[in-house]
Protein backbone atom coordinates (compact mmCIF):
# COMPACT_ATOMS: atom_id res chain seq x y z
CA UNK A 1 0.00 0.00 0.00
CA UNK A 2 1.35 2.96 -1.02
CA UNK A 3 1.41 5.79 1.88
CA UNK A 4 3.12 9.28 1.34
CA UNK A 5 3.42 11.43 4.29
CA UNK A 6 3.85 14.80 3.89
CA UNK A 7 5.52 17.25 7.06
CA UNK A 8 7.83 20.60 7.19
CA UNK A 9 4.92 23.16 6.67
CA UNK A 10 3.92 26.02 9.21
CA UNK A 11 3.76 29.40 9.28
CA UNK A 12 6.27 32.29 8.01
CA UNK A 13 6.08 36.14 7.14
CA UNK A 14 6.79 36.52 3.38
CA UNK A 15 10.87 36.50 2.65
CA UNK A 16 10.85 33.12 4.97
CA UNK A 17 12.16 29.49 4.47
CA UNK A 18 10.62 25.93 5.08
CA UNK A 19 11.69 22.84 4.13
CA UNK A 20 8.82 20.11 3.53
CA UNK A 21 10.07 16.55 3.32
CA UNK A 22 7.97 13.21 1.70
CA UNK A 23 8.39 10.08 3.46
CA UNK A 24 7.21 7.31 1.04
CA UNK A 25 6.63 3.37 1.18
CA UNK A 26 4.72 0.82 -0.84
CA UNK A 27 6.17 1.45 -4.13
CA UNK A 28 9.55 1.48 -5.68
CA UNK A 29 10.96 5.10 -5.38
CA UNK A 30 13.96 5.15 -7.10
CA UNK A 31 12.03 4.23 -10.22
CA UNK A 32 9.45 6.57 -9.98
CA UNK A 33 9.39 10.86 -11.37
CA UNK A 34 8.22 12.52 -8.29
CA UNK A 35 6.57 15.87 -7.69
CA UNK A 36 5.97 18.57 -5.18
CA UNK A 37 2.13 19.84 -5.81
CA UNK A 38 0.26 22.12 -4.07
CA UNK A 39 -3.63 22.67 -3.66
CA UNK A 40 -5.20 25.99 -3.02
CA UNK A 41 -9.01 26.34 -1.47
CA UNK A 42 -11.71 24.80 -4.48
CA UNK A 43 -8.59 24.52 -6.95
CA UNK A 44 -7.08 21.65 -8.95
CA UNK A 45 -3.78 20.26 -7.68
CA UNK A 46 -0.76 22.50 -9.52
CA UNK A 47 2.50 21.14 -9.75
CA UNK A 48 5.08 22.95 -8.13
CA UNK A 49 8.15 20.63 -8.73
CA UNK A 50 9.17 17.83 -10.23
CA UNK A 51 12.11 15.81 -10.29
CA UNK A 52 13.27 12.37 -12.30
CA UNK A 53 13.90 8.99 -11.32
CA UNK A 54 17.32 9.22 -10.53
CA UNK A 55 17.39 12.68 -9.69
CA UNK A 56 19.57 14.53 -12.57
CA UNK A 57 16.76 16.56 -14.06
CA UNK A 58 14.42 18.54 -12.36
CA UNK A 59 11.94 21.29 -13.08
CA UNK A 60 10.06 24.17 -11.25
CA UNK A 61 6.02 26.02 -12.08
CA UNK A 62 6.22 29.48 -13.10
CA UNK A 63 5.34 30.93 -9.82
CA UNK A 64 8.32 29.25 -8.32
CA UNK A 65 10.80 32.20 -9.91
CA UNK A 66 14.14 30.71 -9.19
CA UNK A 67 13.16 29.80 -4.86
CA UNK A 68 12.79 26.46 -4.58
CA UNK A 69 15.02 23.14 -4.57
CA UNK A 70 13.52 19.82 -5.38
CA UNK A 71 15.46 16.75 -3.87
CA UNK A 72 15.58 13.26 -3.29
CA UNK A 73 17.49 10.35 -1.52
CA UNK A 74 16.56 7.36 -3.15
CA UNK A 75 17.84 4.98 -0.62
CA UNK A 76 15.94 6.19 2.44
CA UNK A 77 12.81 7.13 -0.44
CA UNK A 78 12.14 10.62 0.40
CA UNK A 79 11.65 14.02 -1.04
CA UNK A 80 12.34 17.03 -0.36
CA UNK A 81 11.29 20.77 -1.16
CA UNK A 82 13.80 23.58 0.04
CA UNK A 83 11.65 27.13 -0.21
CA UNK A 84 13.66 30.14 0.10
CA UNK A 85 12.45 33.74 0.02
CA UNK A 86 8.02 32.67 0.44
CA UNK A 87 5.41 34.80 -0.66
CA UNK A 88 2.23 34.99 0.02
CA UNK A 89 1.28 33.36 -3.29
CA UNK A 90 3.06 30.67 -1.49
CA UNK A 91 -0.04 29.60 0.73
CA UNK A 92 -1.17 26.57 0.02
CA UNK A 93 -1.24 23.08 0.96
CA UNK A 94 1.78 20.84 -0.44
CA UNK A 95 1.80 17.28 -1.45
CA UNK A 96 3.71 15.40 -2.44
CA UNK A 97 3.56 12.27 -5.13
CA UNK A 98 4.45 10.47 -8.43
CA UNK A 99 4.86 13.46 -11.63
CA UNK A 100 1.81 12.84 -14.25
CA UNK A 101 3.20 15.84 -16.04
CA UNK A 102 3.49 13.09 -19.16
CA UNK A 103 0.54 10.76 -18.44
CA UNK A 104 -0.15 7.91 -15.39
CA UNK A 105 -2.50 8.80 -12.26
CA UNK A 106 -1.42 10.13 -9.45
CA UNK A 107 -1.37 7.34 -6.55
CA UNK A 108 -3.85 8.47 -3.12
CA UNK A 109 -2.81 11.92 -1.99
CA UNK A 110 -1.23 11.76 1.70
CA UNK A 111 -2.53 14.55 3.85
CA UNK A 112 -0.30 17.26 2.64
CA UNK A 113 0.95 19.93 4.43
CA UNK A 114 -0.02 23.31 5.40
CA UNK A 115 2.02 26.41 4.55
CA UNK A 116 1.10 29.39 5.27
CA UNK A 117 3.38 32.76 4.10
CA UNK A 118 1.64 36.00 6.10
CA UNK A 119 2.72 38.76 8.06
C-alpha cells in the first residue's frame, strides 16, 4: 500500500524558508518521477516541482521564480522541497507524489501539508 506522508509546513512572514520533506513506502521510489504539488481552497492540484527517477533533471512552475530546490534520496525514499524567500502566493497546501506531467495517475494523496506565508 502505497502511503506518502507529507511534514515541514507552518507558518512564516513573506521573505521566509521551510523545508517540507515526503516520506514514502509501498512502491519502488527510485524508479518513480516525483513531484511537489500544491492545492489551493476549491482549486485543482498545480505542480510545483518535479524531479526524475534518478534525480539529474528537475523542473520548477512558473510561480516558483528561481526559490525552490527539489530533492531526493533514493535509498531512504524521500523528497524534499527547500523554499527560500516565500510569498504569500506561497499559501497553500503541499503534497507530495508520483509526476503525471506526461501521463499515469497520481497514486492516493497523503494529507499534505499546510504552509502558510503572512505577516
Amino acid at each position: 500500500q502505497v502511503q506518502l506522508v507529507e511534514s515541514g509546513g507552518g507558518w512564516v512572514q513573506p521573505g521566509g524558508i521551510l523545508a517540507l520533506s515526503c516520506a514514502t513506502s509501498g512502491f519502488e521510489f527510485s524508479e518513480r518521477a516525483m513531484g511537489w504539488y500544491r492545492q489551493l481552497p476549491g482549486r485543482q492540484f498545480e505542480l510545483v516541482a518535479s524531479i526524475t527517477a534518478g534525480g539529474q533533471y528537475t523542473d520548477y512552475g512558473v510561480f516558483v521564480k528561481g526559490r525552490f530546490t527539489i530533492t531526493r534520496d533514493n535509498v531512504h525514499n524521500t523528497l524534499w522541497l527547500q523554499m527560500n524567500e516565500l510569498e504569500p502566493d506561497g499559501t497553500a497546501v503541499y503534497f507530495c507524489n508520483r509526476d503525471t506531467s506526461y501521463g499515469g495517475v497520481p497514486f492516493s494523496w497523503g494529507q499534505g501539508t499546510q504552509v502558510t506565508v503572512s505577516s
